[in-house]
C-alpha atoms as a PDB file:
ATOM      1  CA  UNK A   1     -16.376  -2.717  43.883  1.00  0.00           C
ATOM      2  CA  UNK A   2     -16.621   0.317  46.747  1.00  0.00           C
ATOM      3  CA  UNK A   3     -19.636   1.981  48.083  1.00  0.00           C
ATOM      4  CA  UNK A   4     -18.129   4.963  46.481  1.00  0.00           C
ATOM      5  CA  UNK A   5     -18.194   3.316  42.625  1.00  0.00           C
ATOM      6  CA  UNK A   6     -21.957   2.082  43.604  1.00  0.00           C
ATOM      7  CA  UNK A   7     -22.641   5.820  44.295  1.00  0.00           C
ATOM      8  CA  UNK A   8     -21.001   7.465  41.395  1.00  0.00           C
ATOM      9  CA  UNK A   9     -22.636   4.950  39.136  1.00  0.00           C
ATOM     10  CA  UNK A  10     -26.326   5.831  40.699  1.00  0.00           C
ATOM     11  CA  UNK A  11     -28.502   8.433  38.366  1.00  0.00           C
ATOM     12  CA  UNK A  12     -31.065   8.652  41.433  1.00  0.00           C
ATOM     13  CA  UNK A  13     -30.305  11.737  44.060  1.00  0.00           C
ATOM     14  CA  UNK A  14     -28.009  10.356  46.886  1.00  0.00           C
ATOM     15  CA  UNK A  15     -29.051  11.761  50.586  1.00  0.00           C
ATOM     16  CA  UNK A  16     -25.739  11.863  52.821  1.00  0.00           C
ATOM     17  CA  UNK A  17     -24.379  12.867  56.152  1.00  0.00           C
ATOM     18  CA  UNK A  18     -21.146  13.774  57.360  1.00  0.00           C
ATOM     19  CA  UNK A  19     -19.013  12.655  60.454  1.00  0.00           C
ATOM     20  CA  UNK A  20     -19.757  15.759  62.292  1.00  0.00           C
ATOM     21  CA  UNK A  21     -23.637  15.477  61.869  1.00  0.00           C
ATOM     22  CA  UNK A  22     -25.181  14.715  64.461  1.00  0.00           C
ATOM     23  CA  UNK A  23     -26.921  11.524  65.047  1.00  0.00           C
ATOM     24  CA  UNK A  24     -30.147  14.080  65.589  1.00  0.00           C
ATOM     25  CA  UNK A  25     -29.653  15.042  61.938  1.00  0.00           C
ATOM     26  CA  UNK A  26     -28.818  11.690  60.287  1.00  0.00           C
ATOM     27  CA  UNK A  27     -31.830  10.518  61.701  1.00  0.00           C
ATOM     28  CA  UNK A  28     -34.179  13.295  60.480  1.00  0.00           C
ATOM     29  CA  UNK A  29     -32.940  12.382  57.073  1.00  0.00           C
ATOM     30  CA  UNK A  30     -33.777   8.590  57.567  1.00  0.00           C
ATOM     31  CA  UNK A  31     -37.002   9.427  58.462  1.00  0.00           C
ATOM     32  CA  UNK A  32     -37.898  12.357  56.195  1.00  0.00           C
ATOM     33  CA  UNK A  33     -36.566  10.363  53.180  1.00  0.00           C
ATOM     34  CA  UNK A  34     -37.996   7.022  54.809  1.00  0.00           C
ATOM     35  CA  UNK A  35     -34.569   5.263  53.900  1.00  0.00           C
ATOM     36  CA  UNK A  36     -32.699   2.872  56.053  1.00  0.00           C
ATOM     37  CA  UNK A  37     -28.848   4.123  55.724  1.00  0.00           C
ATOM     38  CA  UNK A  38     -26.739   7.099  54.436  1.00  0.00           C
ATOM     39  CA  UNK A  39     -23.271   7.048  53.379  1.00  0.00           C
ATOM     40  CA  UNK A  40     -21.337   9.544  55.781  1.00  0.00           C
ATOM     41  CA  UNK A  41     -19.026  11.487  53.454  1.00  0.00           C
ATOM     42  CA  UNK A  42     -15.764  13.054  54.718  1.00  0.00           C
ATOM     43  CA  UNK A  43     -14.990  15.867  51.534  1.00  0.00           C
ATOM     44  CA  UNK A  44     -15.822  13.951  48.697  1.00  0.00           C
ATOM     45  CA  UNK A  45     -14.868  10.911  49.612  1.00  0.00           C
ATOM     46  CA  UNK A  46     -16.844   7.921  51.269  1.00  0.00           C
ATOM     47  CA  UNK A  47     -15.904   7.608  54.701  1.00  0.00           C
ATOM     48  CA  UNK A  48     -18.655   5.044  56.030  1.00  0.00           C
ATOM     49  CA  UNK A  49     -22.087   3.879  56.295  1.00  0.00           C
ATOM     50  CA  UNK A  50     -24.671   5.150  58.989  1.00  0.00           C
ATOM     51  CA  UNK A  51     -27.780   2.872  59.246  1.00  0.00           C
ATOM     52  CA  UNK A  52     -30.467   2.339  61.269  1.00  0.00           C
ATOM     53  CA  UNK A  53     -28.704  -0.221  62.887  1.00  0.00           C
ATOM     54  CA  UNK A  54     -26.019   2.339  64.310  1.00  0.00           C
ATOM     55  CA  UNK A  55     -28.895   4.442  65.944  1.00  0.00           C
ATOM     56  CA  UNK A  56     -30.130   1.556  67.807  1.00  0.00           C
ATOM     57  CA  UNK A  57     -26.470   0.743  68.713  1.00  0.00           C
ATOM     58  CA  UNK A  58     -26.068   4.571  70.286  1.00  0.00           C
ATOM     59  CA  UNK A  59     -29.612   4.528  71.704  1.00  0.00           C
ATOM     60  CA  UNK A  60     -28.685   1.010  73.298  1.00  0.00           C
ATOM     61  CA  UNK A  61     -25.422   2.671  74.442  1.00  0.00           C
ATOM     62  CA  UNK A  62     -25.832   6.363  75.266  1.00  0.00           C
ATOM     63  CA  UNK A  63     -29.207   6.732  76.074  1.00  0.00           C
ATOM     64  CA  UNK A  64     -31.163   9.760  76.028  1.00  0.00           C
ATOM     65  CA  UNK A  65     -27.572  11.465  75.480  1.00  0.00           C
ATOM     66  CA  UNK A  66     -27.756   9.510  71.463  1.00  0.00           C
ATOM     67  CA  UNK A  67     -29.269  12.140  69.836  1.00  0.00           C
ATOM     68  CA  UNK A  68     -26.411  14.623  70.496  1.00  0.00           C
ATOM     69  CA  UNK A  69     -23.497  12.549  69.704  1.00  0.00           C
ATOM     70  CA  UNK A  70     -21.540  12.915  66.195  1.00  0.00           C
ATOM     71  CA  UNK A  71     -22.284  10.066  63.760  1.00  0.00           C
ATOM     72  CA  UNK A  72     -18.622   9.410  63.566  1.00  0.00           C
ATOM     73  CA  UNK A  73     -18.963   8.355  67.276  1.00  0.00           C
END
């Protein structure tokens, strides 16, 4: 089973992201939705996962500068 088949399967609205989003975004739809990951879509297909863990991850890395980075970094 893929994250993709798990999505298509879901009757509930799906928030996203794409790769080119940046982390800024993705994490004002964490918040405002008060969820804890998004799949990031490339098209329509599903090219990843971003979670809360991955902003801590580019905080931890980038600093200050983690905001403005892509999620696909």
């Amino acid at each position: 089973m893929t994250i993709e088949s798990i999505l298509q399967a879901r009757s509930d609205e799906i928030y996203s992201c794409t790769a080119d989003m940046s982390v800024s975004q993705a994490v004002e739809i964490l918040a405002e939705k008060r969820i804890g990951a998004l799949p990031v879509l490339d098209g329509d297909h599903v090219a990843g996962i971003f979670s809360e863990r991955d902003v801590l991850h580019c905080v931890r890395r980038y600093g200050h500068e983690a905001m403005a980075k892509h999620v696909r970094d």
